[in-house]
C-alpha atoms as a PDB file:
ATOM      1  CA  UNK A   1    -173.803-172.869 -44.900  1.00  0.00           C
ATOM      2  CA  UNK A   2    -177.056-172.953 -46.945  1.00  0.00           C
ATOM      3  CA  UNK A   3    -180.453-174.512 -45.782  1.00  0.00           C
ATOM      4  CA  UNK A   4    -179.842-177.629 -47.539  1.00  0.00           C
ATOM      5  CA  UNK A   5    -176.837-177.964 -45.987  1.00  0.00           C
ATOM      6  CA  UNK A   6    -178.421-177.360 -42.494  1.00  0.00           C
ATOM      7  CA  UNK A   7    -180.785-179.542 -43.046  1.00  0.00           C
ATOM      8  CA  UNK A   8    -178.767-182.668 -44.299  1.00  0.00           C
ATOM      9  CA  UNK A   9    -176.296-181.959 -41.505  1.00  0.00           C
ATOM     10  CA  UNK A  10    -178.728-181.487 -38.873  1.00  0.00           C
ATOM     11  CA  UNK A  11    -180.287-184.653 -39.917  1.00  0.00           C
ATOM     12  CA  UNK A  12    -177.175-186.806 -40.046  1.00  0.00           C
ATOM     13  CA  UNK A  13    -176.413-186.172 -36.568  1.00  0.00           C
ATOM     14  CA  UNK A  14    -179.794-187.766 -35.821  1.00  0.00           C
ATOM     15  CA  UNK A  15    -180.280-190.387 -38.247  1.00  0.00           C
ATOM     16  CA  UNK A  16    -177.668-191.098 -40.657  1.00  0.00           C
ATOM     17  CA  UNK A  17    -178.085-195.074 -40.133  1.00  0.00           C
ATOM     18  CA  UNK A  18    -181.704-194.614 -41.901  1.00  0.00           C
ATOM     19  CA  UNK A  19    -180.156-192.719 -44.558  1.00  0.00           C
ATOM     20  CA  UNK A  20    -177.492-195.360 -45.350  1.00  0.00           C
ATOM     21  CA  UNK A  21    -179.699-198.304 -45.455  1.00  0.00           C
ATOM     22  CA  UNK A  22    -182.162-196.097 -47.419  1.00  0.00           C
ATOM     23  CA  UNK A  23    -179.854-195.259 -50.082  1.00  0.00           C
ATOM     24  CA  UNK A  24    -178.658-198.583 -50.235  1.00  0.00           C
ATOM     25  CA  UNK A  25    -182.233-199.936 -50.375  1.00  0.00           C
ATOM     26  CA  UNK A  26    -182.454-198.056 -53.408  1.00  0.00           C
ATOM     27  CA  UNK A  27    -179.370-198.964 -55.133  1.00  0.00           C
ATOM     28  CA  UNK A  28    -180.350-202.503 -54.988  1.00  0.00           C
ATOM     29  CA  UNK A  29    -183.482-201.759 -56.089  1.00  0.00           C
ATOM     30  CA  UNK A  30    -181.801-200.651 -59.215  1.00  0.00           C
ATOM     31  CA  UNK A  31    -179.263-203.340 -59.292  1.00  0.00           C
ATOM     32  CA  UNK A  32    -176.224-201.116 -59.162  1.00  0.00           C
ATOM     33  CA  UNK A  33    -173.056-201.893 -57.341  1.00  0.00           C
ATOM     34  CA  UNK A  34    -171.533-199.172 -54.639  1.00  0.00           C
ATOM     35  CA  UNK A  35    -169.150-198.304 -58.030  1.00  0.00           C
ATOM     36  CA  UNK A  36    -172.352-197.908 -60.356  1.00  0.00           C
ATOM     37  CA  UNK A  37    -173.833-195.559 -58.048  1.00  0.00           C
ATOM     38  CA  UNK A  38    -170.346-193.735 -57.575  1.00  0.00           C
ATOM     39  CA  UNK A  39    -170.129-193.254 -61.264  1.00  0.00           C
ATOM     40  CA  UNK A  40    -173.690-191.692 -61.683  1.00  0.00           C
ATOM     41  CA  UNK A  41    -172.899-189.872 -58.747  1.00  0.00           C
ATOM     42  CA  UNK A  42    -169.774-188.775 -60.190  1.00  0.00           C
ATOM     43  CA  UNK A  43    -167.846-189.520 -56.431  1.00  0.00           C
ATOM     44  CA  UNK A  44    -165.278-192.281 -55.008  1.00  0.00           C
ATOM     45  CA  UNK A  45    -167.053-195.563 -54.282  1.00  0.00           C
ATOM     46  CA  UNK A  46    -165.370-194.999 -50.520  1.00  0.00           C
ATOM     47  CA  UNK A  47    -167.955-192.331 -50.131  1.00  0.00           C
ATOM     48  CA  UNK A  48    -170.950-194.355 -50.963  1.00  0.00           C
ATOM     49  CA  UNK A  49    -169.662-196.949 -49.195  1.00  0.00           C
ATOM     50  CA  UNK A  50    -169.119-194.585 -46.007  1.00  0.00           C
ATOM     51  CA  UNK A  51    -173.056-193.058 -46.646  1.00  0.00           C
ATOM     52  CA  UNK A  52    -174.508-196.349 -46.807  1.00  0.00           C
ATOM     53  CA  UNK A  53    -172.709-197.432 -43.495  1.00  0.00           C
ATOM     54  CA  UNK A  54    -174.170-194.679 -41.729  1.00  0.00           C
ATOM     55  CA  UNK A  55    -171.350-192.263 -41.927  1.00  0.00           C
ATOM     56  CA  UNK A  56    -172.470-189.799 -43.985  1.00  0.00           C
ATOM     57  CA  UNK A  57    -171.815-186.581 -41.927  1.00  0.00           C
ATOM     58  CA  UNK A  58    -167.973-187.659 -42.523  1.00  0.00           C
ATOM     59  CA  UNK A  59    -168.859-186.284 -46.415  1.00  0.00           C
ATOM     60  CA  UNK A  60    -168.422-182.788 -47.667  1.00  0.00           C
ATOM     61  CA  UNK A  61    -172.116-181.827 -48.722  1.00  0.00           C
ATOM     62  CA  UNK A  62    -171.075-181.372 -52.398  1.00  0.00           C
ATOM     63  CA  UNK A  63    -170.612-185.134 -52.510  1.00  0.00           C
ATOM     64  CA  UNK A  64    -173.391-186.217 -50.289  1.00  0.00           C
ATOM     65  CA  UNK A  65    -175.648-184.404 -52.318  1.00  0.00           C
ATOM     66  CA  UNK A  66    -174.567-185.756 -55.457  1.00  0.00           C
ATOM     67  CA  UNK A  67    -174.753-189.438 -53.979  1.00  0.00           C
ATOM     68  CA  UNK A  68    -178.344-188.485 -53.016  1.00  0.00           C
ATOM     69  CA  UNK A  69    -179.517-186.600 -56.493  1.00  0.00           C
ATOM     70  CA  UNK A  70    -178.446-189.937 -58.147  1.00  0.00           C
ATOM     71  CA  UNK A  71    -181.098-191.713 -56.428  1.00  0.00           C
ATOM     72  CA  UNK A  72    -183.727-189.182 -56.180  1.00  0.00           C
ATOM     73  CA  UNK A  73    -183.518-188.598 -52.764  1.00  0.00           C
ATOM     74  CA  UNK A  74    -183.986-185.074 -50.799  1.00  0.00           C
ATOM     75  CA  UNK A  75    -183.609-184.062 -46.741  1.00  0.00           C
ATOM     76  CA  UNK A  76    -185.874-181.323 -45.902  1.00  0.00           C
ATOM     77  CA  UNK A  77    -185.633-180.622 -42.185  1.00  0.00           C
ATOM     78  CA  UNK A  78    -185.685-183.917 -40.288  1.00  0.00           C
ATOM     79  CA  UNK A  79    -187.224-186.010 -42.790  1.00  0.00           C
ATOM     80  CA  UNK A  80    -185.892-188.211 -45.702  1.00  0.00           C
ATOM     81  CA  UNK A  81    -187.823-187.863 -49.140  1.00  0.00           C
ATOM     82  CA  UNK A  82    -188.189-189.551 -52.125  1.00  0.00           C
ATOM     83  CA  UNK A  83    -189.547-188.648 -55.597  1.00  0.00           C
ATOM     84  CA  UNK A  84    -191.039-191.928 -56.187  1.00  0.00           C
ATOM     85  CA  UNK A  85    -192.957-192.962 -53.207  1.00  0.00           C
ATOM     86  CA  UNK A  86    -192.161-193.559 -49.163  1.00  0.00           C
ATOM     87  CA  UNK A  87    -188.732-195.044 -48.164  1.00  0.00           C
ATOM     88  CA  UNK A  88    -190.202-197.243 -45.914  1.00  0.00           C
ATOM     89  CA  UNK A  89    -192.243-198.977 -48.552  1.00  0.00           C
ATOM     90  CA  UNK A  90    -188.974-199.211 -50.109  1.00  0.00           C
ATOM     91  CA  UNK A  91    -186.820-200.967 -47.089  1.00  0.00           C
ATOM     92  CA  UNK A  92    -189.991-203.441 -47.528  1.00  0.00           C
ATOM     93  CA  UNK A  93    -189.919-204.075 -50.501  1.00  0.00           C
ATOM     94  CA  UNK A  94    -186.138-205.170 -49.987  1.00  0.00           C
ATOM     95  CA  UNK A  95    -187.124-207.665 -47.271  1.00  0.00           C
ATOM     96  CA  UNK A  96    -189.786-209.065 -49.484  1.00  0.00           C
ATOM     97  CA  UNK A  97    -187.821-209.693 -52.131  1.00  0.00           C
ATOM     98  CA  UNK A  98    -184.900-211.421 -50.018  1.00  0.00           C
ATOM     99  CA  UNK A  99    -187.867-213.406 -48.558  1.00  0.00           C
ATOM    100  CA  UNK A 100    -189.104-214.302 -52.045  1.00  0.00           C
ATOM    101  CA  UNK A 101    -185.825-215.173 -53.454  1.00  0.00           C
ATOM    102  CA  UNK A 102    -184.985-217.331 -50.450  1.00  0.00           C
ATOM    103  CA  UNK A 103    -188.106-219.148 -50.582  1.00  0.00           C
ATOM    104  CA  UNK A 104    -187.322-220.037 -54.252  1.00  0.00           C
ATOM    105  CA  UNK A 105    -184.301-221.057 -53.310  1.00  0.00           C
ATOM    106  CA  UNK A 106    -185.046-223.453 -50.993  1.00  0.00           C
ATOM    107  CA  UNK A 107    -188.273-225.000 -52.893  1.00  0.00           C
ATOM    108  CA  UNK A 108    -185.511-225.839 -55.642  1.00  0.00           C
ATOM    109  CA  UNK A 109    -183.644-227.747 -53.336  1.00  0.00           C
ATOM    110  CA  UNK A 110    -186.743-229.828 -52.077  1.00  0.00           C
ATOM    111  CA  UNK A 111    -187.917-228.088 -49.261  1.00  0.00           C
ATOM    112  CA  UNK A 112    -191.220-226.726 -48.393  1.00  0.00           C
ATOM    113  CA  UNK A 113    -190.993-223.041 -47.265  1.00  0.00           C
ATOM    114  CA  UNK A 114    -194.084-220.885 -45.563  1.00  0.00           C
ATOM    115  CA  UNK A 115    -193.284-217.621 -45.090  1.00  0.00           C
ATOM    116  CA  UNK A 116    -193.910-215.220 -42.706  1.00  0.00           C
ATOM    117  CA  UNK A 117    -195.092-217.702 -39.818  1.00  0.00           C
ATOM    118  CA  UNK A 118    -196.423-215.799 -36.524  1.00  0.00           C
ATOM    119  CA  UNK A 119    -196.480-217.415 -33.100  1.00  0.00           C
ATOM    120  CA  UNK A 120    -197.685-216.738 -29.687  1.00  0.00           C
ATOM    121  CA  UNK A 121    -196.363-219.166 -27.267  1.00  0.00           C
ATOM    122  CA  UNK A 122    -195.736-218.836 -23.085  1.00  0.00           C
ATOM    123  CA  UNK A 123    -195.678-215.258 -23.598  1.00  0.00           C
ATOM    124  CA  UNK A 124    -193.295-215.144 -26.428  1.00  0.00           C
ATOM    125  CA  UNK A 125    -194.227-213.910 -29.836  1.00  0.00           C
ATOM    126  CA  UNK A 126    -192.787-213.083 -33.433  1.00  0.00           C
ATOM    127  CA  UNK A 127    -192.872-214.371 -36.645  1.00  0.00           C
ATOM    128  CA  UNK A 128    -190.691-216.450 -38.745  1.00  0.00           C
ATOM    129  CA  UNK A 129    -189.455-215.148 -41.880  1.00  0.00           C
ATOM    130  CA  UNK A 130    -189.654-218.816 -43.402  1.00  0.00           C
ATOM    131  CA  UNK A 131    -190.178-221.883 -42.246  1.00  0.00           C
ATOM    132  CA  UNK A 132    -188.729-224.795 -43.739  1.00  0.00           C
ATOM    133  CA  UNK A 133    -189.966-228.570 -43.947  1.00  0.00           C
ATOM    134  CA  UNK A 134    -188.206-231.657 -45.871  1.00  0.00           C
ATOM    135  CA  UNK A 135    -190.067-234.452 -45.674  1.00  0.00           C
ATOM    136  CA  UNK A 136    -187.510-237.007 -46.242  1.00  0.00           C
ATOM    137  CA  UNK A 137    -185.815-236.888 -43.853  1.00  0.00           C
ATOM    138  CA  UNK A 138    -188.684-235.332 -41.781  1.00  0.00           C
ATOM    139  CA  UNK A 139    -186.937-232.130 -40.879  1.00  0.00           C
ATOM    140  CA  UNK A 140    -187.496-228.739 -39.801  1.00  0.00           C
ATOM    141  CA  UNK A 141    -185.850-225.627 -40.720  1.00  0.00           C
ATOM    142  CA  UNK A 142    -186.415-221.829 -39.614  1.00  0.00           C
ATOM    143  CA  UNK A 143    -185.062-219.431 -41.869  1.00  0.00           C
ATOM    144  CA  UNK A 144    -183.662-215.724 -40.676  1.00  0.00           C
ATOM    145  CA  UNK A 145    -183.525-213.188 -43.380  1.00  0.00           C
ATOM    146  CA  UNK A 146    -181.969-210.021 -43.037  1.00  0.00           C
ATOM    147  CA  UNK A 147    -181.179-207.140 -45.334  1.00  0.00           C
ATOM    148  CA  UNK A 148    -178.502-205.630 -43.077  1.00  0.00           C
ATOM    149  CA  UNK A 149    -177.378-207.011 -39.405  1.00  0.00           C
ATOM    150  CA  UNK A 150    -177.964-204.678 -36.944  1.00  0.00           C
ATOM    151  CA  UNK A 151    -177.996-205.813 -33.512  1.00  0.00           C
ATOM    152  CA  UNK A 152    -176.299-209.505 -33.602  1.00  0.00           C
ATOM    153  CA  UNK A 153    -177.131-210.449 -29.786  1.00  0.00           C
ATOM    154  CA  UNK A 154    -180.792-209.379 -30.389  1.00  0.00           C
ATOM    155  CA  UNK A 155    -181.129-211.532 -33.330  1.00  0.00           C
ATOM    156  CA  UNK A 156    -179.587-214.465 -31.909  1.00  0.00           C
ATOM    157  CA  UNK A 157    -181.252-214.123 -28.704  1.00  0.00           C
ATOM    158  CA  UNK A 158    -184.661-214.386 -31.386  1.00  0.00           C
ATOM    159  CA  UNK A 159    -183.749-216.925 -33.515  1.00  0.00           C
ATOM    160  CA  UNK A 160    -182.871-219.171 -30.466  1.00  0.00           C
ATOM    161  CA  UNK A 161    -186.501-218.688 -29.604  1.00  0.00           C
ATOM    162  CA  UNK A 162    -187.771-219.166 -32.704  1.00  0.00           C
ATOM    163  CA  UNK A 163    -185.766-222.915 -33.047  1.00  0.00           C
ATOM    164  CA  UNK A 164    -186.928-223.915 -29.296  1.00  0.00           C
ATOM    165  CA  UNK A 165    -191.046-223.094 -30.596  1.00  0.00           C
ATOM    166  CA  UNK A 166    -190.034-224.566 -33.726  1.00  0.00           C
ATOM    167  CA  UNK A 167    -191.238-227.870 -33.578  1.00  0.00           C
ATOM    168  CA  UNK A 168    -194.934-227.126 -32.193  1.00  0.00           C
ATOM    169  CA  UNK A 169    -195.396-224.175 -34.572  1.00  0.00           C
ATOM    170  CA  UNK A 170    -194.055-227.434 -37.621  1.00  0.00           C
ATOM    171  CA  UNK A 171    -197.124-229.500 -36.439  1.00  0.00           C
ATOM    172  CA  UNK A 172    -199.463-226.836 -36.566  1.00  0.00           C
ATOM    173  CA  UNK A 173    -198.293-225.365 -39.839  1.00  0.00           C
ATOM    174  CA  UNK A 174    -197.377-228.737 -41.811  1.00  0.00           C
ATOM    175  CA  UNK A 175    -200.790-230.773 -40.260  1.00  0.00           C
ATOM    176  CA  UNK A 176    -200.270-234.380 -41.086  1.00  0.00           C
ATOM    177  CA  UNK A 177    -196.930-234.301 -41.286  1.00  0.00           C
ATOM    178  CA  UNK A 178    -196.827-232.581 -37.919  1.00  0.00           C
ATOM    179  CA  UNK A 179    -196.855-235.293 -35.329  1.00  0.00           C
ATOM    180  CA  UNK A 180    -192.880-236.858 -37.468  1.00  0.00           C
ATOM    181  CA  UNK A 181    -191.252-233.522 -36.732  1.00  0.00           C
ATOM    182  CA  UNK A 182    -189.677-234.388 -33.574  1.00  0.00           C
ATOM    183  CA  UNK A 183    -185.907-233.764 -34.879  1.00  0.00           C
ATOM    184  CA  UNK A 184    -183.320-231.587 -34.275  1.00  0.00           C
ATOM    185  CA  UNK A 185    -184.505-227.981 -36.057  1.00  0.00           C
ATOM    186  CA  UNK A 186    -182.094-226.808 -38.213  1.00  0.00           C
ATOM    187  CA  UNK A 187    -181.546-222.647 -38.245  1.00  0.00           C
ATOM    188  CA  UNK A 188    -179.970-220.385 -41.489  1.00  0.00           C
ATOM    189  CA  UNK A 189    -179.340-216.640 -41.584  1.00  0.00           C
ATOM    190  CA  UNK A 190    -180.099-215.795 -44.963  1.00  0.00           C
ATOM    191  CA  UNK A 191    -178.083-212.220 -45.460  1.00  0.00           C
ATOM    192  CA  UNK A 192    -178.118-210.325 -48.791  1.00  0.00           C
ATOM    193  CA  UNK A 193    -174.679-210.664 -50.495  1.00  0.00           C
ATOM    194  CA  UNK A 194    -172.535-207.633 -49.905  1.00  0.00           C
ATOM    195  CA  UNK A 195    -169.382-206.769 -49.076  1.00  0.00           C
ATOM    196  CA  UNK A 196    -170.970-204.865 -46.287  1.00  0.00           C
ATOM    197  CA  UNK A 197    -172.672-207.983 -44.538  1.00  0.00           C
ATOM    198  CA  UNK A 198    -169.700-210.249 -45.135  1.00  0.00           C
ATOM    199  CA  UNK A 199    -167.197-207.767 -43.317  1.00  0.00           C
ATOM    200  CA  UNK A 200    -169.920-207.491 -40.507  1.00  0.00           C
ATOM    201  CA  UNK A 201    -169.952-211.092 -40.151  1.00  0.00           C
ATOM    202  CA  UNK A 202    -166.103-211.362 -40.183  1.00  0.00           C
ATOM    203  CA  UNK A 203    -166.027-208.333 -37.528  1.00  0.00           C
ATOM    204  CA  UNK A 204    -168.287-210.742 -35.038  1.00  0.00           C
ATOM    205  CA  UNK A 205    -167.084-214.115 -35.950  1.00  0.00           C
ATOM    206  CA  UNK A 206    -166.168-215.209 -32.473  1.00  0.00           C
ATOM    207  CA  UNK A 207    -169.787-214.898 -31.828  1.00  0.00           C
ATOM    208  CA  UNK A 208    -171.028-215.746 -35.095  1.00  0.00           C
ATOM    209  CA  UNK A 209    -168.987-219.002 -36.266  1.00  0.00           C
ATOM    210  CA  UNK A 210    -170.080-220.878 -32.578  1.00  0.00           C
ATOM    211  CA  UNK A 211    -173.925-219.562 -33.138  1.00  0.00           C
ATOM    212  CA  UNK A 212    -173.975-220.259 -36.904  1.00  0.00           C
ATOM    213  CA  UNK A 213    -170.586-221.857 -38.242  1.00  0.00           C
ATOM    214  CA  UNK A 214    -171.879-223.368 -41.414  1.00  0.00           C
ATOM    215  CA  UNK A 215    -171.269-221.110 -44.761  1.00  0.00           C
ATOM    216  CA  UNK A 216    -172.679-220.830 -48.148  1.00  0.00           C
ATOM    217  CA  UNK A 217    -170.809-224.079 -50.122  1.00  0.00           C
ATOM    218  CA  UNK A 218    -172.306-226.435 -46.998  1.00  0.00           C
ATOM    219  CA  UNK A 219    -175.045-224.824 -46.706  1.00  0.00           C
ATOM    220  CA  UNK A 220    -175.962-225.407 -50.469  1.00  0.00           C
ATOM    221  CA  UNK A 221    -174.865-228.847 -49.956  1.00  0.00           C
ATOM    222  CA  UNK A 222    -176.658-229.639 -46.966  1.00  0.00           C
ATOM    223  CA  UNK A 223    -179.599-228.035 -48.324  1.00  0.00           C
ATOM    224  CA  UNK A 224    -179.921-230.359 -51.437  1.00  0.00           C
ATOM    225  CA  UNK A 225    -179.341-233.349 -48.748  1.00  0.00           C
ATOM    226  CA  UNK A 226    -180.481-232.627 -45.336  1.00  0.00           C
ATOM    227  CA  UNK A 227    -179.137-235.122 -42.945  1.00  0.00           C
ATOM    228  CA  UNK A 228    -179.006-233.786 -38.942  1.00  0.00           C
ATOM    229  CA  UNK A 229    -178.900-230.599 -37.864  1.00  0.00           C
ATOM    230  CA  UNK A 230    -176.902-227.780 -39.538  1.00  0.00           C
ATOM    231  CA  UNK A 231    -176.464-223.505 -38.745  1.00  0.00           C
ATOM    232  CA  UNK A 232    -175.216-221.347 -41.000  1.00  0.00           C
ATOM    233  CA  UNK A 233    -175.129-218.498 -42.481  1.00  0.00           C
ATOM    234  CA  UNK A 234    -175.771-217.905 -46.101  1.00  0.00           C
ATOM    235  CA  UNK A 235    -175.426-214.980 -48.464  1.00  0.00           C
ATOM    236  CA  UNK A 236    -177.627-214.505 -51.113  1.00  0.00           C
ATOM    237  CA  UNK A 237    -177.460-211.891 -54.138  1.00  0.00           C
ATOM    238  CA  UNK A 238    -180.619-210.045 -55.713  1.00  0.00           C
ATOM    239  CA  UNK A 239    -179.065-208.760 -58.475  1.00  0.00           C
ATOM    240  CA  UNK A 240    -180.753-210.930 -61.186  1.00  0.00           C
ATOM    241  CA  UNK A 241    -184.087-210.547 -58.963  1.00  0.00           C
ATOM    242  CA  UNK A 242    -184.399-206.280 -59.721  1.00  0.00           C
ATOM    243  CA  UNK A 243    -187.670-206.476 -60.903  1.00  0.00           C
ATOM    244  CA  UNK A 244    -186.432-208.420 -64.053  1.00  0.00           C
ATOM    245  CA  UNK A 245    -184.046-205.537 -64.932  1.00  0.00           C
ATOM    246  CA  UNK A 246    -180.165-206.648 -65.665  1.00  0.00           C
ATOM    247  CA  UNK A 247    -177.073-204.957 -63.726  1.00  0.00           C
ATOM    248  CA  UNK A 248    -176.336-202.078 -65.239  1.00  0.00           C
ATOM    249  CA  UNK A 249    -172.675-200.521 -65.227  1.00  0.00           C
ATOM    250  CA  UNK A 250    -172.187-196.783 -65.492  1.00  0.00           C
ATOM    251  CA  UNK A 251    -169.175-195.600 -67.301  1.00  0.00           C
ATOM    252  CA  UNK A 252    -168.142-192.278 -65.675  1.00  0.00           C
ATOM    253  CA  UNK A 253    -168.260-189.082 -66.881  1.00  0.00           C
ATOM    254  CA  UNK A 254    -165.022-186.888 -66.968  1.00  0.00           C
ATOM    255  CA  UNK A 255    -166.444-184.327 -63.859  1.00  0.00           C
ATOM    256  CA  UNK A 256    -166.186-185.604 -60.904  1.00  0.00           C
ATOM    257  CA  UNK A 257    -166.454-184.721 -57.332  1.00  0.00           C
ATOM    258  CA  UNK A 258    -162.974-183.928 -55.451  1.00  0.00           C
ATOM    259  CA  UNK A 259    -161.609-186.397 -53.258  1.00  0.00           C
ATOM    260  CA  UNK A 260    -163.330-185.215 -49.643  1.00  0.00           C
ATOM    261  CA  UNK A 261    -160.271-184.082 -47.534  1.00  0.00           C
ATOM    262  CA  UNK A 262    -162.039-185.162 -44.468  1.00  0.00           C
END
């Protein structure tokens, strides 16, 4: 085995979950699908699938590094690097933009958004991705937004939190509107559209569809005219957002990795 394929190896045993979301991170950044990056890569869409799920020690190394040349991306010793800047800058950026593109979203459907709320209350602190207000009704709505869904009981557990403080955080934040935002606080998990995050929410969805059973259609709906309170979850795509760049589909080339055996 050669020292590049020590190192990715020896790094995959220890942190092939930050690799995965890394190298997805960057695909989106592009606005590629799993089968654009496949084709560049010259490998099965399974495998870049399997990287970006945090199974990429279950590759053969001539694939994983072809998946990772086609994004620029390099594993000396323990560490993960990039040609074009930091990854974590990059997993940011991804947040950000979901953010962004969520807040949009919901200004277009009449809402007031403020993003990135902090709080301190009774001991408990965070911050709020984006909080919501509709003044007719007077409602108030606290906004989740996730890239990927790690830990589902931790976020819950959160966003519980953050709907109980929601309503004295809404009078400080909104000011004379404040004292008319005594009704029930509606809560949305904003995910980014993949295949990925819809078969993780379908994998938990006896937690999932009592905690947050509204989807996208009634979400939209509800969103455009807020009556009550609603959870949900809603799935958003960023493709059209790429930094003003338009999908781009790869036609592959006639080499191609073999099939990993494994």
């Amino acid at each position: 085995m050669s020292r590049g394929q020590e190192d990715a190896f020896r790094f995959l045993t220890v942190d092939a979950r930050r690799l995965g979301r890394f190298v997805r991170a960057l695909r989106i950044r592009e606005g590629w699908r799993q089968a654009d990056l496949a084709a560049r890569a010259t490998v099965s869409q399974d495998m870049v699938s399997r990287l970006e799920r945090g199974k990429g020690e279950t590759l053969a190394f001539p694939a994983l590094r072809a998946i990772l040349g086609a994004v620029d991306v390099q594993i000396p010793g323990y560490d993960v690097r990039w040609s074009r800047g930091i990854p974590e800058t990059v997993l940011d950026e991804g947040h950000s933009r979901l953010v962004g593109a969520t807040a949009l979203f919901l200004e277009r459907s009449g809402w007031t958004a403020i993003p990135e709320v902090t709080y301190s209350r009774y001991g408990e602190r965070g911050s709020i991705d984006l909080l919501g207000w509709h003044s007719d009704p007077s409602l108030v709505l606290v906004v989740e937004v996730k890239t990927e869904l790690a830990s589902i009981e931790a976020m819950l557990r959160k966003l519980d939190e953050k709907v109980r403080l929601a309503p004295s955080i809404g009078r400080e934040r909104f000011g004379a509107a404040g004292p008319a935002l005594e009704g029930p606080v509606s809560a949305i998990l904003v995910l980014l559209s993949s295949t990925i995050a819809r078969r993780r929410v379908a994998g938990h969805h006896a937690v999932l569809d009592r905690a947050l059973p509204a989807r996208s259609d009634a979400l939209r709906r509800w969103l455009r005219k807020p009556s009550g309170r609603l959870a949900g979850i809603l799935f958003l795509p960023l493709t059209h957002e790429v930094r003003g760049r338009r999908r781009v589909r790869v036609r592959r080339s006639a080499s191609r990795v073999p099939a990993d055996p494994r």
